[in-house]
N, C-alpha and C. Protein backbone atom coordinates (compact mmCIF):
# COMPACT_ATOMS: atom_id res chain seq x y z
N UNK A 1 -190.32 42.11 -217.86
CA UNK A 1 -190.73 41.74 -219.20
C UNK A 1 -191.27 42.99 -219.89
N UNK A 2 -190.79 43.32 -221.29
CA UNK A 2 -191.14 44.57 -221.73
C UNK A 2 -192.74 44.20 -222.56
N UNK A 3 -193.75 45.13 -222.64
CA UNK A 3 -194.67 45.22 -223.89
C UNK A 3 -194.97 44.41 -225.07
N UNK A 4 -193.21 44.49 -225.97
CA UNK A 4 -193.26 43.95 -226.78
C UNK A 4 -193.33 41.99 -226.53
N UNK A 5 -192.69 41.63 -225.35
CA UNK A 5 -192.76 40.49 -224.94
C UNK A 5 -193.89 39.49 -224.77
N UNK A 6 -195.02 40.20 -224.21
CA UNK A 6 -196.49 39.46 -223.66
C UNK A 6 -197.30 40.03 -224.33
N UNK A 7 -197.89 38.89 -224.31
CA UNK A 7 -199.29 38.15 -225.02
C UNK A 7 -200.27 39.34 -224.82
N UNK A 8 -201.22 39.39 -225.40
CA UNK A 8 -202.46 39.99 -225.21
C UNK A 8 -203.46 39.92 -225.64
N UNK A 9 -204.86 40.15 -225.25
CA UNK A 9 -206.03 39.97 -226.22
C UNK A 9 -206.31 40.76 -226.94
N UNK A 10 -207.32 40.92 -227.81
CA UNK A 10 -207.56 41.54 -228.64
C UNK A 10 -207.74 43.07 -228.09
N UNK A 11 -208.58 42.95 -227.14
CA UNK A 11 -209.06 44.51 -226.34
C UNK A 11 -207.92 44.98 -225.52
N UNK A 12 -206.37 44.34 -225.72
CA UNK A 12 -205.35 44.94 -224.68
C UNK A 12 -205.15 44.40 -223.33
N UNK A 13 -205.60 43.84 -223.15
CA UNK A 13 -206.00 42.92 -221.71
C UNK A 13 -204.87 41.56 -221.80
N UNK A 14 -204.13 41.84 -220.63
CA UNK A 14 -202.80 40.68 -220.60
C UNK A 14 -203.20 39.53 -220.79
N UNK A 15 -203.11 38.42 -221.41
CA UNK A 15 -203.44 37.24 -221.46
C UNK A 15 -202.87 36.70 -220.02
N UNK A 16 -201.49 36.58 -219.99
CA UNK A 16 -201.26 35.69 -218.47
C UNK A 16 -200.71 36.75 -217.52
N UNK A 17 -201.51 37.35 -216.57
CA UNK A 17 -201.07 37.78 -215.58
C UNK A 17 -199.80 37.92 -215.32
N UNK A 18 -199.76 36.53 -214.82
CA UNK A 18 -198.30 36.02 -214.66
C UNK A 18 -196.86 37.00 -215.11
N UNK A 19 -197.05 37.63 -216.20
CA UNK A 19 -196.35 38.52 -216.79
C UNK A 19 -196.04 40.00 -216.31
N UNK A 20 -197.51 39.89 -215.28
CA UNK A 20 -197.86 41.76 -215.19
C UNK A 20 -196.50 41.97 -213.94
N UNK A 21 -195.84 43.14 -214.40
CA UNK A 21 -194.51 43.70 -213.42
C UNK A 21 -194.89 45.41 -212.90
N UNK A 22 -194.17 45.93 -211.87
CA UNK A 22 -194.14 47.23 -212.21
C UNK A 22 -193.86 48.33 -213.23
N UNK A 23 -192.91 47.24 -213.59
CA UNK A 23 -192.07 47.68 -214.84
C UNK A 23 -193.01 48.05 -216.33
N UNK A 24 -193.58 46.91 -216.33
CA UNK A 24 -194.90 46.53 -217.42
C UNK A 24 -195.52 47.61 -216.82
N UNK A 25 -196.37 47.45 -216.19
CA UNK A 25 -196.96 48.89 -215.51
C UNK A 25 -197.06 50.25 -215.62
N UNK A 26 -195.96 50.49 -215.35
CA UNK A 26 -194.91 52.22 -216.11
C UNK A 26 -195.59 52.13 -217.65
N UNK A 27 -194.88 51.11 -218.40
CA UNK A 27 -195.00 50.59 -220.05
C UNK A 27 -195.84 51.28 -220.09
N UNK A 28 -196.99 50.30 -219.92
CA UNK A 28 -198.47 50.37 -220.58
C UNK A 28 -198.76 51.89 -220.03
N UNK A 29 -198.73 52.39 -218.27
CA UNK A 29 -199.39 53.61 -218.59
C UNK A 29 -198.80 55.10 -219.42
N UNK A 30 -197.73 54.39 -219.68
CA UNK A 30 -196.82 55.99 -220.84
C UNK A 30 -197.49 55.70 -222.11
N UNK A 31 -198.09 54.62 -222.62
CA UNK A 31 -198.44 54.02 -223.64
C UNK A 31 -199.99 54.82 -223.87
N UNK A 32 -200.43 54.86 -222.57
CA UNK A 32 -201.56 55.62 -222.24
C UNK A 32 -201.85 56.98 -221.91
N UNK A 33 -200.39 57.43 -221.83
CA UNK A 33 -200.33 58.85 -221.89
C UNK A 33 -200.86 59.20 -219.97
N UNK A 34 -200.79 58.42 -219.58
CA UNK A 34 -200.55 58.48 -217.83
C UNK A 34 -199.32 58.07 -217.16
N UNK A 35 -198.62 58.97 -216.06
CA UNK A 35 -197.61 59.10 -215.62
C UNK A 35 -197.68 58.83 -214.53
N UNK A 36 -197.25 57.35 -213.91
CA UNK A 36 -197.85 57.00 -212.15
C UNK A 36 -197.46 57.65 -211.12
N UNK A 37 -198.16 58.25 -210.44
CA UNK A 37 -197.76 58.60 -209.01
C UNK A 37 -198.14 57.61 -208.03
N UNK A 38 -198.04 57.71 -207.18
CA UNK A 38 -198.02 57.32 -205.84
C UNK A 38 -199.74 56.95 -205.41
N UNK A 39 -200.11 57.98 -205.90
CA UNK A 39 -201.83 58.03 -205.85
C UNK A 39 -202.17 56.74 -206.79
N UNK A 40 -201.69 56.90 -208.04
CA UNK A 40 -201.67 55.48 -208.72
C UNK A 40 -201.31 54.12 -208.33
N UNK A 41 -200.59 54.07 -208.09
CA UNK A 41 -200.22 52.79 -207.34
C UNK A 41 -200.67 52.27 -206.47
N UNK A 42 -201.63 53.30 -205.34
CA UNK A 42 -202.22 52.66 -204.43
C UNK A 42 -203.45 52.81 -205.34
N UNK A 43 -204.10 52.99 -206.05
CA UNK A 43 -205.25 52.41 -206.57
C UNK A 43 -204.74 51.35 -207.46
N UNK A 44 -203.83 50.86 -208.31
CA UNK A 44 -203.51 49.67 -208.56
C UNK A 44 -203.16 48.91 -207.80
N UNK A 45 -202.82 48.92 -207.02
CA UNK A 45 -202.48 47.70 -205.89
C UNK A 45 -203.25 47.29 -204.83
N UNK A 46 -204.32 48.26 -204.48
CA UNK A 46 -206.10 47.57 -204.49
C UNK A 46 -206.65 47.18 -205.45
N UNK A 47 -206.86 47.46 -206.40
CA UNK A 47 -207.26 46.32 -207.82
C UNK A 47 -207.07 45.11 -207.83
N UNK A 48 -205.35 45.07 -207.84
CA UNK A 48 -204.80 43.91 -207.93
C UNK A 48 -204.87 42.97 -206.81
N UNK A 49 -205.17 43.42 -205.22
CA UNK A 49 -205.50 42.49 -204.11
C UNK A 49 -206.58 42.33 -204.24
N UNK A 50 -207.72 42.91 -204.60
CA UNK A 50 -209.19 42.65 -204.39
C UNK A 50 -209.16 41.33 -205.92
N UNK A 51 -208.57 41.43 -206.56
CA UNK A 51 -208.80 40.54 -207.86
C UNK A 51 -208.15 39.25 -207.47
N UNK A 52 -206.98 39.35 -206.65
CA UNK A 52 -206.17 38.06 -205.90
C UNK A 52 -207.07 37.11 -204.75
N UNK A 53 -208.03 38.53 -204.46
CA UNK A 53 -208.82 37.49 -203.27
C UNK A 53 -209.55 37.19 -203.65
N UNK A 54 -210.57 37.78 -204.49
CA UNK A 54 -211.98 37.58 -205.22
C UNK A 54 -212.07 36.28 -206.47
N UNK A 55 -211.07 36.56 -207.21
CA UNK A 55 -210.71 36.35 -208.28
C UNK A 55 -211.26 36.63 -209.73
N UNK A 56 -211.56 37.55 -209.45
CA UNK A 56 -212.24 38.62 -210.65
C UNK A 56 -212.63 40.08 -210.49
N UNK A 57 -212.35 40.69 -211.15
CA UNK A 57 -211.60 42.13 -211.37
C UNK A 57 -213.13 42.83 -210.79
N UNK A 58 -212.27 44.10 -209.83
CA UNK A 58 -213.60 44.86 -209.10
C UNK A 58 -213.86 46.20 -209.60
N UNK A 59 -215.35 46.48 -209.85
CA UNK A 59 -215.56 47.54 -210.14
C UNK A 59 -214.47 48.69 -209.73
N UNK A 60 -215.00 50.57 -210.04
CA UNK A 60 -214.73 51.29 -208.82
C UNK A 60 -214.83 51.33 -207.89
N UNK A 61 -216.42 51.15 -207.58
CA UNK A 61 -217.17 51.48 -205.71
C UNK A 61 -215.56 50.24 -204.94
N UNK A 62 -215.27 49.21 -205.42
CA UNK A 62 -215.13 48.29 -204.26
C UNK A 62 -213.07 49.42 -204.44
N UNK A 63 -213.16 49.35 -205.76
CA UNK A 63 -211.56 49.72 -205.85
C UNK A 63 -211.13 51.28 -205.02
N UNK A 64 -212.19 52.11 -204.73
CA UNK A 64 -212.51 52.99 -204.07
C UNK A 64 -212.26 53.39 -202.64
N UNK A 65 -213.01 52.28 -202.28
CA UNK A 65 -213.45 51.84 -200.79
C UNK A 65 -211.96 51.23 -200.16
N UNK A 66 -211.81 50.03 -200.93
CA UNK A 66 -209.91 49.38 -200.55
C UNK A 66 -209.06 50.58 -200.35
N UNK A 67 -209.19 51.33 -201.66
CA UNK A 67 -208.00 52.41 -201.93
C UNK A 67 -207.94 53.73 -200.85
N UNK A 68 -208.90 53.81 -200.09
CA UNK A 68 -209.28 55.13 -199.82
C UNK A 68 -209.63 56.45 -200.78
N UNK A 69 -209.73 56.02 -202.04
CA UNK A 69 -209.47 56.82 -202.75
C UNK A 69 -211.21 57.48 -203.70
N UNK A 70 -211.65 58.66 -203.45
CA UNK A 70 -212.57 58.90 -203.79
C UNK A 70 -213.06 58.61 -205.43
N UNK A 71 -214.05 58.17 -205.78
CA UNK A 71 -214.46 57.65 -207.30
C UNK A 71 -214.28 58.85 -207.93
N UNK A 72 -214.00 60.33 -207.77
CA UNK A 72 -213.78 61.79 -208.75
C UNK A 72 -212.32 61.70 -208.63
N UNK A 73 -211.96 61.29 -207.78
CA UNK A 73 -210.14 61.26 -208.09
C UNK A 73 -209.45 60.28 -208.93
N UNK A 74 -210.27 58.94 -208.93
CA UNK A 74 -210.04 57.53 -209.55
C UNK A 74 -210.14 58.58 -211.64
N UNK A 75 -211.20 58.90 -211.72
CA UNK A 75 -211.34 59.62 -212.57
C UNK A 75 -210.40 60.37 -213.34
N UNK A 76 -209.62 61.47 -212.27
CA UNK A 76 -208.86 61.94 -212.78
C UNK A 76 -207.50 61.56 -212.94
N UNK A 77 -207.81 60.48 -211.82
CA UNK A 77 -206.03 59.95 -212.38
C UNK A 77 -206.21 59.02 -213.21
N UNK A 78 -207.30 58.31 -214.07
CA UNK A 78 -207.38 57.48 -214.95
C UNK A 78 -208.37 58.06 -215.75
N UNK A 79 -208.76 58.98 -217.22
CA UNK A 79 -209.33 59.69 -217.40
C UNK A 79 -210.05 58.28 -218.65
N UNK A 80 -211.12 58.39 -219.30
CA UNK A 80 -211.53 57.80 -220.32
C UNK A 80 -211.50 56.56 -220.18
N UNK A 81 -212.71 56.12 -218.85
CA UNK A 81 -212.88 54.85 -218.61
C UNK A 81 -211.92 54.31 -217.76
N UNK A 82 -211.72 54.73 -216.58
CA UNK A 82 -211.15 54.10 -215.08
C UNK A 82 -210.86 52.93 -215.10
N UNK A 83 -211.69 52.27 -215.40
CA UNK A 83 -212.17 50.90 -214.72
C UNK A 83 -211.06 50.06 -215.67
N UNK A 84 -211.62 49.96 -217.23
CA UNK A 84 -210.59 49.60 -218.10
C UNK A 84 -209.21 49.73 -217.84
N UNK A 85 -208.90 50.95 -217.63
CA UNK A 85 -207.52 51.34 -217.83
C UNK A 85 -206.57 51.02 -216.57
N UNK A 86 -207.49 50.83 -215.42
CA UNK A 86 -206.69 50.47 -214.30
C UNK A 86 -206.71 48.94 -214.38
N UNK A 87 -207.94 48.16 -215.09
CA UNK A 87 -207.82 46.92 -215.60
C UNK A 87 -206.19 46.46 -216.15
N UNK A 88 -206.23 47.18 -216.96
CA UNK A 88 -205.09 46.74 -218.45
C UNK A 88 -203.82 47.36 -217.46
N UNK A 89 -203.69 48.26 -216.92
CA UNK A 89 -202.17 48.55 -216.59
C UNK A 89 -202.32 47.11 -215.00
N UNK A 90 -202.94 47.25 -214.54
CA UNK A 90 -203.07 46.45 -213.06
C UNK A 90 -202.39 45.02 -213.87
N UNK A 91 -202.82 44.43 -214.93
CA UNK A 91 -202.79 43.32 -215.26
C UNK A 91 -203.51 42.18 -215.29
N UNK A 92 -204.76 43.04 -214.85
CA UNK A 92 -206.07 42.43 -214.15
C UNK A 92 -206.70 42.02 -215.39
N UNK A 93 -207.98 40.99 -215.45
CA UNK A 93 -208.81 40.86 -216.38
C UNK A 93 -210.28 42.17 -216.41
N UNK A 94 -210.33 42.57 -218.10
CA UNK A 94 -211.36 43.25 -217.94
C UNK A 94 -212.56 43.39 -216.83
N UNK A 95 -213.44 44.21 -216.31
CA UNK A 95 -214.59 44.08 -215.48
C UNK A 95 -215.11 43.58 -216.10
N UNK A 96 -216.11 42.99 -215.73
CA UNK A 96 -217.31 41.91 -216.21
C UNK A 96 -218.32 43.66 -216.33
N UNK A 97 -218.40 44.57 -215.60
CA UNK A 97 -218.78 45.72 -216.00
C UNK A 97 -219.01 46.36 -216.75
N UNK A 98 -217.74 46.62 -217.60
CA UNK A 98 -217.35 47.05 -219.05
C UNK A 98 -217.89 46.55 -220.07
N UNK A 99 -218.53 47.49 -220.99
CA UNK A 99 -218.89 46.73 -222.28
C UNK A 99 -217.97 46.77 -223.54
């Protein structure tokens, strides 16, 4: 499903999951001016299991810890608010974190 297809809220945040693809994924982060690697993906795809089990979207520390991935690297591969941005491409709902 492309961008133009699904729903969204006001703040960018997918309305139905249901929608979120890899494909979508790519979308949104070229949209964002981020280019996924490999390093990406495994921090989105701890996001997205910790939010499947929990059922609400996890900080860094926990997305960190899943990922193996240190909170200065999360940083640089998601620059201007991490948390958000791995939110919105993951397909995840905002952190309750975020203001």
């Amino acid at each position: 499903m492309s961008l133009e297809a699904v729903q969204t809220d006001p703040e960018g945040y997918l309305a139905n999951s249901d929608d979120w693809s890899e494909e979508l994924a790519k979308e949104l982060a070229t949209q964002m001016g981020i280019e996924l690697t490999d390093e990406h993906w495994k921090v989105l795809n701890s996001a997205r299991a910790i939010e499947a089990e929990s059922g609400s979207s996890p900080g860094l520390r926990k997305i960190s810890k899943r990922s193996e991935t240190p909170i200065k690297s999360i940083y640089k591969l998601f620059p201007d608010g991490p948390a958000k941005l791995i939110a919105k491409i993951a397909g995840i709902p905002k952190p309750k974190s975020c203001l």
